[in-house]
N, C-alpha and C. Protein backbone atom coordinates (compact mmCIF):
# COMPACT_ATOMS: atom_id res chain seq x y z
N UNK A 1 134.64 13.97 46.98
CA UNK A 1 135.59 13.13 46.27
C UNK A 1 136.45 14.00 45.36
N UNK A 2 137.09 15.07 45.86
CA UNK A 2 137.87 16.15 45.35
C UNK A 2 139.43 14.92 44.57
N UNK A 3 139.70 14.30 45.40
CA UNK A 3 140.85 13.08 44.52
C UNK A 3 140.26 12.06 43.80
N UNK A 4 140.37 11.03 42.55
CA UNK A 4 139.79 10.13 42.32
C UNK A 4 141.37 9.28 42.03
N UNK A 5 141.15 7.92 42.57
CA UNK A 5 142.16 6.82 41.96
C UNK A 5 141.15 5.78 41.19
N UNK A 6 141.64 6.17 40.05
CA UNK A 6 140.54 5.60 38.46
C UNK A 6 140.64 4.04 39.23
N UNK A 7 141.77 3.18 39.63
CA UNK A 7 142.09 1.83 39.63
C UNK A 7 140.79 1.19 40.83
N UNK A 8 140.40 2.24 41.92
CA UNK A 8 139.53 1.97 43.33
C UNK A 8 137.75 2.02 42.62
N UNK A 9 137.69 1.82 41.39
CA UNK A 9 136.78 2.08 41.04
C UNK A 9 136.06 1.40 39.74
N UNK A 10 134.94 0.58 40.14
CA UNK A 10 134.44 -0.96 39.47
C UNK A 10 134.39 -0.48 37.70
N UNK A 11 134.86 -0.47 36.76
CA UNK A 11 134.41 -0.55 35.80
C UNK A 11 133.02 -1.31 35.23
N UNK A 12 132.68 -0.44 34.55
CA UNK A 12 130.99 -1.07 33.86
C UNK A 12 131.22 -1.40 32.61
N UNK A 13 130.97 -2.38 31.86
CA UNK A 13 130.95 -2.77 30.56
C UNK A 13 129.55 -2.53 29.85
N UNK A 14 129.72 -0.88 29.28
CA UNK A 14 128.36 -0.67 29.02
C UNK A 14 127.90 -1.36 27.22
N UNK A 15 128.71 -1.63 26.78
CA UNK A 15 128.99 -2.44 25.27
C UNK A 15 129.95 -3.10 24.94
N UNK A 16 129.67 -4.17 24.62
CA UNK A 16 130.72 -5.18 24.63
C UNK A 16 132.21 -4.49 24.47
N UNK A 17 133.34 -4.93 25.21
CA UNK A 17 134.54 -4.83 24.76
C UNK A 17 134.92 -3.69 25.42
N UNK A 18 133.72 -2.39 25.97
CA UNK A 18 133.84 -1.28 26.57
C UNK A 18 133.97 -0.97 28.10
N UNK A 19 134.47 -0.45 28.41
CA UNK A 19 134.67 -0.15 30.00
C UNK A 19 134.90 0.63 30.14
N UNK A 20 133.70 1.07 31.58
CA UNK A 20 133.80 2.49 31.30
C UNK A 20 134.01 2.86 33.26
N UNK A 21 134.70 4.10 33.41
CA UNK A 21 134.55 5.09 35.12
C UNK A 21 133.90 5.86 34.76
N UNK A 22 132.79 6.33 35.98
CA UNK A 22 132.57 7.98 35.10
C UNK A 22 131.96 8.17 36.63
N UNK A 23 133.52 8.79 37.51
CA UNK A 23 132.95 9.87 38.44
C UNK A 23 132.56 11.23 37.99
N UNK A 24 132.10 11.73 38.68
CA UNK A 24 131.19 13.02 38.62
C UNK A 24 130.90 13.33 40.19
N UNK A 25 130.49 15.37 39.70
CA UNK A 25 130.27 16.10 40.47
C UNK A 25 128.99 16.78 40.24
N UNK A 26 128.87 17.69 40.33
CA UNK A 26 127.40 18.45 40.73
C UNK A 26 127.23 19.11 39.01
N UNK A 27 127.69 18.99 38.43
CA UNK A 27 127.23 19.69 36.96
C UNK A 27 128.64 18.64 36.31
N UNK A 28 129.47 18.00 36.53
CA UNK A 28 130.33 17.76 35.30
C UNK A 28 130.94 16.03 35.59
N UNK A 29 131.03 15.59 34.64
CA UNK A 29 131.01 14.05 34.55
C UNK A 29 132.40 13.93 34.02
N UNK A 30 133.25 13.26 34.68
CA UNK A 30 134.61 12.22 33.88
C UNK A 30 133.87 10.85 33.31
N UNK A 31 134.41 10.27 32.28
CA UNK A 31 134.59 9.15 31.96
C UNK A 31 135.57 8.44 31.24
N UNK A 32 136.30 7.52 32.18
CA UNK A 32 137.59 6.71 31.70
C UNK A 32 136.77 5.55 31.17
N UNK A 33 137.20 5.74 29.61
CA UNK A 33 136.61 4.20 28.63
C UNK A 33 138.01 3.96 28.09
N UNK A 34 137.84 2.69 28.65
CA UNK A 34 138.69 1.55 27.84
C UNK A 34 137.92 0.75 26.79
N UNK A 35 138.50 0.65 25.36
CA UNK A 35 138.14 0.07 24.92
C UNK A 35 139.22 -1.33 23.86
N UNK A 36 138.23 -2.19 24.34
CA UNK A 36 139.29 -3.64 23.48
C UNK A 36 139.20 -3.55 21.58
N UNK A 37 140.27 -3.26 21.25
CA UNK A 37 140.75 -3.75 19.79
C UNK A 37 139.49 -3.34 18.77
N UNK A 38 138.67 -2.95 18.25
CA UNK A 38 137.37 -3.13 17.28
C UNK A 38 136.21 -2.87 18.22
N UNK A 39 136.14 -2.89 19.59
CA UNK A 39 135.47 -2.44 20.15
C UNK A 39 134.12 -0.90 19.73
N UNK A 40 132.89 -1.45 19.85
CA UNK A 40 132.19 -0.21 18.80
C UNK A 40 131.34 0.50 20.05
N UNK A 41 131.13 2.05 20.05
CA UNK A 41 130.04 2.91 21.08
C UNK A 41 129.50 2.95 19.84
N UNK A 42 128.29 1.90 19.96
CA UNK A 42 127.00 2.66 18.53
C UNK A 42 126.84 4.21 18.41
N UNK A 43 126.59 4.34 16.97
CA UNK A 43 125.45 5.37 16.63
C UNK A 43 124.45 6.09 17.81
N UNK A 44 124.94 7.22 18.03
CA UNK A 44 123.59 7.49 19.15
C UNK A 44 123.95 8.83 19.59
N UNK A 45 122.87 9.96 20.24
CA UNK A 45 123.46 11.33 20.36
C UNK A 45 122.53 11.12 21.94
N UNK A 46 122.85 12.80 22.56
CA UNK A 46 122.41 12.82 23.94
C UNK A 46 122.21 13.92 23.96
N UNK A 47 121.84 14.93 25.07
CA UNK A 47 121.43 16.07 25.14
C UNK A 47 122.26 16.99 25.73
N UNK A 48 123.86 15.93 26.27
CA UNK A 48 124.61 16.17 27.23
C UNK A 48 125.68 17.14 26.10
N UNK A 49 126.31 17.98 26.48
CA UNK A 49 128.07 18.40 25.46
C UNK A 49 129.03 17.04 26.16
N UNK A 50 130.06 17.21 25.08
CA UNK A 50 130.98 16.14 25.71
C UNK A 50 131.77 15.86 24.82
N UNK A 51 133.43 16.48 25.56
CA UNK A 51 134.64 16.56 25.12
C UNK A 51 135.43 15.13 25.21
N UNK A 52 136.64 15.11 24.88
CA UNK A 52 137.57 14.15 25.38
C UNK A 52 139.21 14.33 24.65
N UNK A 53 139.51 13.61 25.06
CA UNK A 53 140.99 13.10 24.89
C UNK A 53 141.37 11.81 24.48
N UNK A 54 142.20 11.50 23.76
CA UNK A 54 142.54 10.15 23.53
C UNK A 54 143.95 10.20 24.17
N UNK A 55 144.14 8.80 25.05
CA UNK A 55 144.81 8.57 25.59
C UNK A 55 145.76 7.77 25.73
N UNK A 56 145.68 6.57 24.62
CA UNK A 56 146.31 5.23 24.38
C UNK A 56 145.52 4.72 22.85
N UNK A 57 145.81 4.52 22.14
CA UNK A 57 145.43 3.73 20.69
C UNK A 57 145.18 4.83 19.48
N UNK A 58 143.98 4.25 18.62
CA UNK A 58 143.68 5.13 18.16
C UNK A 58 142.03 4.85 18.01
N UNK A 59 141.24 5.93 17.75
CA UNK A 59 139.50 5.68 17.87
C UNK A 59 139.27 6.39 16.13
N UNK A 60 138.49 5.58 15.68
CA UNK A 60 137.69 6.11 14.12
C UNK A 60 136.60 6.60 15.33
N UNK A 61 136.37 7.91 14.97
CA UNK A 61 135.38 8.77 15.74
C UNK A 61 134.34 9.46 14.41
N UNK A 62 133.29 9.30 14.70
CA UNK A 62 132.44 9.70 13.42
C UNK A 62 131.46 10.82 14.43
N UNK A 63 131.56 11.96 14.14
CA UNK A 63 131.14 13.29 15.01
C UNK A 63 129.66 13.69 13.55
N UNK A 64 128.75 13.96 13.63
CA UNK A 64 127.67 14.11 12.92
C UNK A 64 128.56 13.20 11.56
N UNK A 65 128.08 14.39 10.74
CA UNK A 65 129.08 13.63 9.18
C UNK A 65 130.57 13.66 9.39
N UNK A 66 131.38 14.00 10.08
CA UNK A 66 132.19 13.65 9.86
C UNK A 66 133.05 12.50 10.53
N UNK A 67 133.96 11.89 9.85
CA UNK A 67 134.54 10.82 10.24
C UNK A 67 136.14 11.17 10.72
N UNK A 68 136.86 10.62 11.41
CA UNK A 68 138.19 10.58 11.49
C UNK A 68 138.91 10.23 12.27
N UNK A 69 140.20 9.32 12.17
CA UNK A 69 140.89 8.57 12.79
C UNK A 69 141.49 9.52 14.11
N UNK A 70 141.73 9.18 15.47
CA UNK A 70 141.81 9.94 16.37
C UNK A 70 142.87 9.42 16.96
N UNK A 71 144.31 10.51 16.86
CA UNK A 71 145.80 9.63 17.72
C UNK A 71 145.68 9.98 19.25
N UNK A 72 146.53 9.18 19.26
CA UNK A 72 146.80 9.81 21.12
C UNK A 72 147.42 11.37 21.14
N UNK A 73 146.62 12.34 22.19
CA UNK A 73 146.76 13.26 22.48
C UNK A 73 145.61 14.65 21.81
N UNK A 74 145.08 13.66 20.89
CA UNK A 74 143.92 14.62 20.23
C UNK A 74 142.45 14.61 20.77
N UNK A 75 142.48 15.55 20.98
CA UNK A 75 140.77 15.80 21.66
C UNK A 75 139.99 16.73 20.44
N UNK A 76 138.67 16.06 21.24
CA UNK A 76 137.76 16.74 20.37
C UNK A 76 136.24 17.17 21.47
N UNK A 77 135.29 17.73 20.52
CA UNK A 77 134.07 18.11 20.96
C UNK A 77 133.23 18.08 20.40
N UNK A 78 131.87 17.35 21.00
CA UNK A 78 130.73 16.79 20.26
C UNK A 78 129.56 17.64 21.11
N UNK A 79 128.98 18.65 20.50
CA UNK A 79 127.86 19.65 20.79
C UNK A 79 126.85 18.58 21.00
N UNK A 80 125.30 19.35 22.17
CA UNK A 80 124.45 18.26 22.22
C UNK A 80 123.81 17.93 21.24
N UNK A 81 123.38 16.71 21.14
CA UNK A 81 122.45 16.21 20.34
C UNK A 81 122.96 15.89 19.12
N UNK A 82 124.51 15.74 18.90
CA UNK A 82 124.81 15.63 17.60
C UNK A 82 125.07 14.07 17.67
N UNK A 83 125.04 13.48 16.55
CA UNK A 83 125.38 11.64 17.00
C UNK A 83 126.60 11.31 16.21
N UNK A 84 126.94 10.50 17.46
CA UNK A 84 128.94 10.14 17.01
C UNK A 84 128.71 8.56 17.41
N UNK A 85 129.96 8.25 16.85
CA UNK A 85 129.62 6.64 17.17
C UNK A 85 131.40 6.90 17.42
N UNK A 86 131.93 5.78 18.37
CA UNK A 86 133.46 5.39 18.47
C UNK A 86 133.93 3.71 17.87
N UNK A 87 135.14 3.60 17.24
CA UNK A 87 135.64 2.52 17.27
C UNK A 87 137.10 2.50 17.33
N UNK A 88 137.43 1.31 17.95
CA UNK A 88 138.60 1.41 18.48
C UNK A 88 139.22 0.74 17.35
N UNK A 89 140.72 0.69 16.60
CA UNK A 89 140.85 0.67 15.71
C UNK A 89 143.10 0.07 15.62
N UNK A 90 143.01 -0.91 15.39
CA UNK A 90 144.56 -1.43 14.96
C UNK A 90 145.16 -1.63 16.47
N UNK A 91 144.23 -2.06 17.68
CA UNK A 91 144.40 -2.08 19.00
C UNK A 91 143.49 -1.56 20.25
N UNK A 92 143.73 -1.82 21.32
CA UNK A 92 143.13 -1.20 22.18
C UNK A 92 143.38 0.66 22.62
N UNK A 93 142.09 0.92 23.12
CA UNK A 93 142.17 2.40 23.34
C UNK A 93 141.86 3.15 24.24
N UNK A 94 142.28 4.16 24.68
CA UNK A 94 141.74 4.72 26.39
C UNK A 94 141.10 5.78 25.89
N UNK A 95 140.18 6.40 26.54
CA UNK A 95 139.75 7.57 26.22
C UNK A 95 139.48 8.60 27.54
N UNK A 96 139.38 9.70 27.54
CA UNK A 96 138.94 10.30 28.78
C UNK A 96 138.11 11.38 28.50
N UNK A 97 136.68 10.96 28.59
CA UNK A 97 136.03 11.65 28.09
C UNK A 97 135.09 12.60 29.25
N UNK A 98 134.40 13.89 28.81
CA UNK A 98 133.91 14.83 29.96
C UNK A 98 133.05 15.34 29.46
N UNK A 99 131.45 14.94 30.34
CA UNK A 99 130.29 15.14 30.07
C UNK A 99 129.63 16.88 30.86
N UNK A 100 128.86 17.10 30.66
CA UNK A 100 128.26 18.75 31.10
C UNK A 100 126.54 18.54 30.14
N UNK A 101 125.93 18.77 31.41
CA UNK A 101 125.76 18.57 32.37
C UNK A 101 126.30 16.73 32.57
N UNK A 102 126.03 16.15 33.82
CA UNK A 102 126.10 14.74 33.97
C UNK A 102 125.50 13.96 33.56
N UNK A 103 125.62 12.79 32.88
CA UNK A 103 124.58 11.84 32.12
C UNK A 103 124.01 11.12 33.67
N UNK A 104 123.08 11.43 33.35
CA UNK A 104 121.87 10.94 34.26
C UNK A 104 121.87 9.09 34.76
N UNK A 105 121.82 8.63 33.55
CA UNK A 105 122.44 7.28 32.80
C UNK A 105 123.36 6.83 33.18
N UNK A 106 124.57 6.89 33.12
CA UNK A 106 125.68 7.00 33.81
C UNK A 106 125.71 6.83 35.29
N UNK A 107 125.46 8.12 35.62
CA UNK A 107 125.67 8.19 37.24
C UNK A 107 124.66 7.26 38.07
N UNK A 108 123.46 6.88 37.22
CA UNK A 108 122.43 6.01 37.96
C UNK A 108 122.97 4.86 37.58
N UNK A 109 123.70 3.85 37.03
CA UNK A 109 124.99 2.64 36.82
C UNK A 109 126.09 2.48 38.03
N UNK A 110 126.98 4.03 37.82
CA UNK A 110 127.81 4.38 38.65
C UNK A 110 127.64 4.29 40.18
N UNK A 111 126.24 4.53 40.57
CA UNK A 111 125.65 4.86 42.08
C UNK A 111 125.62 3.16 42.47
N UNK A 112 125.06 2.77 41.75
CA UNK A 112 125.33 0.98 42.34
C UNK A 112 126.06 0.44 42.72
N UNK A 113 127.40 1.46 42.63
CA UNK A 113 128.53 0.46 43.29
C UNK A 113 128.86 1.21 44.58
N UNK A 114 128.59 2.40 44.61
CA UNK A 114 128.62 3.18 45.63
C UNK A 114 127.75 2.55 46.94
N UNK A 115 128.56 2.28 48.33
CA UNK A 115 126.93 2.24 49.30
C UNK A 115 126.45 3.09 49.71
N UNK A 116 125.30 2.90 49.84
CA UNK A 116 124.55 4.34 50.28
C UNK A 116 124.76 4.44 52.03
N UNK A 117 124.76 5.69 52.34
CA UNK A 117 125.17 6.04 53.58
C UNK A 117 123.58 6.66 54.27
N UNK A 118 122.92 5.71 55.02
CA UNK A 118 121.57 6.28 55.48
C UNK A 118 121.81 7.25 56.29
N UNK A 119 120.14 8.21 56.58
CA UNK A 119 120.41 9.13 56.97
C UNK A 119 120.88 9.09 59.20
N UNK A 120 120.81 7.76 59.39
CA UNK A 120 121.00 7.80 60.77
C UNK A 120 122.59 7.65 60.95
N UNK A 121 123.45 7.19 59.84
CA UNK A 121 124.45 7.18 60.11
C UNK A 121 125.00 8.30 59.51
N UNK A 122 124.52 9.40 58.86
CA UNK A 122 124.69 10.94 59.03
C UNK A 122 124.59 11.90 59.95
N UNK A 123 123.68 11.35 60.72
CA UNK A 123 123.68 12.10 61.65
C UNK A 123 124.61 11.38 62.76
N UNK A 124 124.63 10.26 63.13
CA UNK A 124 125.83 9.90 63.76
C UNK A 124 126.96 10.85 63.55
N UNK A 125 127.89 10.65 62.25
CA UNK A 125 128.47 11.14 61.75
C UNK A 125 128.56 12.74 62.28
N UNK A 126 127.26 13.76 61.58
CA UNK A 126 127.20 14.95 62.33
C UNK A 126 127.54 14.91 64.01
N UNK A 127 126.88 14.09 64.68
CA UNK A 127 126.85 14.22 66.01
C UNK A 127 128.32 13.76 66.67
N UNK A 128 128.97 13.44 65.95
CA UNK A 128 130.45 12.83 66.67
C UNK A 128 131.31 14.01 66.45
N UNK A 129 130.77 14.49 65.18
CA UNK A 129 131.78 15.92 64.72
C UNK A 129 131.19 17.01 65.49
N UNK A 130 129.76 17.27 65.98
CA UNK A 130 129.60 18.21 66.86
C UNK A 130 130.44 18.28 68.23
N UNK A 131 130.40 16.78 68.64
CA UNK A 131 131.06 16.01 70.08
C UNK A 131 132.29 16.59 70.13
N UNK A 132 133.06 16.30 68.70
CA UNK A 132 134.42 16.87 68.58
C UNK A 132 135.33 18.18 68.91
N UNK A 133 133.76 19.06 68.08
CA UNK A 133 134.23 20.37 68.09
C UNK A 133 133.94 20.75 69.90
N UNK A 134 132.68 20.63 70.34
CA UNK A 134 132.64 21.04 71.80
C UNK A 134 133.74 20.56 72.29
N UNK A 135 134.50 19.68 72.27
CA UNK A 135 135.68 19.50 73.51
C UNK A 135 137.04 20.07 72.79
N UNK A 136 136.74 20.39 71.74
CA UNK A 136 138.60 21.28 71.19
C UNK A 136 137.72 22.67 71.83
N UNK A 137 136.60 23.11 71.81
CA UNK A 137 136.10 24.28 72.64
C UNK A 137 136.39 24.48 74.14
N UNK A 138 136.22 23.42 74.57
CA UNK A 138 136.36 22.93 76.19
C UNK A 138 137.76 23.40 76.24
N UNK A 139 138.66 22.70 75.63
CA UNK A 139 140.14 22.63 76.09
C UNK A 139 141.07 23.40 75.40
N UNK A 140 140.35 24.38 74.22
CA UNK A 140 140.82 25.81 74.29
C UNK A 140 140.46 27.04 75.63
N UNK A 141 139.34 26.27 75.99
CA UNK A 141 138.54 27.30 77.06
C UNK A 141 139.76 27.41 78.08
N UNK A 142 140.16 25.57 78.65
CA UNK A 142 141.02 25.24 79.94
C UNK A 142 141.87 25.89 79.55
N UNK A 143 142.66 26.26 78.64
CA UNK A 143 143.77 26.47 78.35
C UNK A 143 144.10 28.07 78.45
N UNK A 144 142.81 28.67 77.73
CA UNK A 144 142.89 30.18 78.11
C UNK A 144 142.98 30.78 79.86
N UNK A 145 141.71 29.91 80.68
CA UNK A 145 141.92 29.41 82.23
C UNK A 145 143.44 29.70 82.69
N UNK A 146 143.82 28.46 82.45
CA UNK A 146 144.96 28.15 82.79
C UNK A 146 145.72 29.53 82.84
N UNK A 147 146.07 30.01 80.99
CA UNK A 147 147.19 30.78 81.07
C UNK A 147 146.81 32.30 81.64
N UNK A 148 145.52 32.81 81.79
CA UNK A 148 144.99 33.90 82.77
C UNK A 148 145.29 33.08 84.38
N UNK A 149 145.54 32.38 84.54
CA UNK A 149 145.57 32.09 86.22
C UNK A 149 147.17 32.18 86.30
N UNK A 150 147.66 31.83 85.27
CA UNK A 150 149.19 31.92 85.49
C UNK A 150 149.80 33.40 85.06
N UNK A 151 148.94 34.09 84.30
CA UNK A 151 149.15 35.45 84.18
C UNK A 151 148.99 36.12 85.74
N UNK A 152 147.96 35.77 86.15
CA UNK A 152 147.33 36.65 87.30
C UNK A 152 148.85 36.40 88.82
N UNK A 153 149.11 34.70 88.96
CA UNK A 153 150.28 34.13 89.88
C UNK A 153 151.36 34.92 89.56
N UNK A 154 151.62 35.76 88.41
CA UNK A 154 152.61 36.35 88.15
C UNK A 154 152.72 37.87 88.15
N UNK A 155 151.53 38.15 88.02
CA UNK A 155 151.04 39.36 88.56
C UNK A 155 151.25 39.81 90.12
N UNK A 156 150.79 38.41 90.57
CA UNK A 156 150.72 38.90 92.30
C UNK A 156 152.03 38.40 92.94
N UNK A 157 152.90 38.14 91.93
CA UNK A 157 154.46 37.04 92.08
C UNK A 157 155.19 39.16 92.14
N UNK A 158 155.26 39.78 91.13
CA UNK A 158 155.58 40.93 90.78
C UNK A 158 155.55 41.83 92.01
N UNK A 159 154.20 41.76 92.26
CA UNK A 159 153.32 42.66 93.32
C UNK A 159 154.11 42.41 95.35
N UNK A 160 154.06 41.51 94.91
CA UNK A 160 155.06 40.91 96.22
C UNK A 160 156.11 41.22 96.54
N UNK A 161 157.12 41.01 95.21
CA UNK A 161 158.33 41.69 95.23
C UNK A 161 158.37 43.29 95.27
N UNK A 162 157.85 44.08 94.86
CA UNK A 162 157.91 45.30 94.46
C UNK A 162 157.30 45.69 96.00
């Protein structure tokens, strides 16, 4: 999932008023939170690092002791284990926030909307793409055929004349 379109993708309301995306890859987590007007992410820390951006409103962001109003275009960074709380503040607010490693939490929410792809229709899958490649093999093969037989007709086309 090297492209993501944020809109193809179910939002979770993990606290009231909050909505959240959070694709992810093999070590690093996006998360698009929307949040409504006064909207609050309690008090609480994680083990995860995790940056962000503000993107639309403004967020009272409280990072260990400190507190402070957050405009659009200002990012910040919250080391693990430190506890921040968000509130959204004189309107609604976007945030785009990026976890390292992946919240575990998260992605086990996130996976529910995903269907799971069993392993027989993987190997389907494998086996149609094996199918595939043998016949672009085949009909590079004919083709080399071909243009050695028409090399050779022209060879003995030469040989004739001469």
């Amino acid at each position: 999932m090297p492209f993501i379109n944020i809109q193809e993708i179910e939002p979770l309301e993990v606290v009231p008023g909050c909505r959240m995306r959070t694709p992810f890859g093999e070590n690093l987590m996006l998360s698009y939170l929307e949040m409504d007007e006064g909207a609050v992410v309690p008090l609480h820390d994680h083990p995860h690092e995790q940056g962000g951006i503000l993107l639309e409103g403004r967020v009272e962001l409280t990072i260990g002791d400190e507190v402070r109003v957050c405009e659009v275009g200002e990012m910040f960074l919250i080391p693990p284990n430190v506890p921040h709380k968000a509130v959204a503040v004189g309107g609604p607010a976007r945030v785009l926030d990026v976890f390292s490693p992946i919240r575990e939490d998260y992605a086990e929410l996130y996976n529910k909307y995903i269907p799971e792809v069993d392993q027989a229709d993987q190997a389907d899958q494998a086996d149609q793409a094996d199918q595939a490649d043998q016949a672009d093999q085949a009909d590079q093969a004919d083709q080399a055929d071909q243009a050695d037989q028409a090399d050779q007709a022209d060879q003995a086309d030469q040989a004739d004349q001469a």
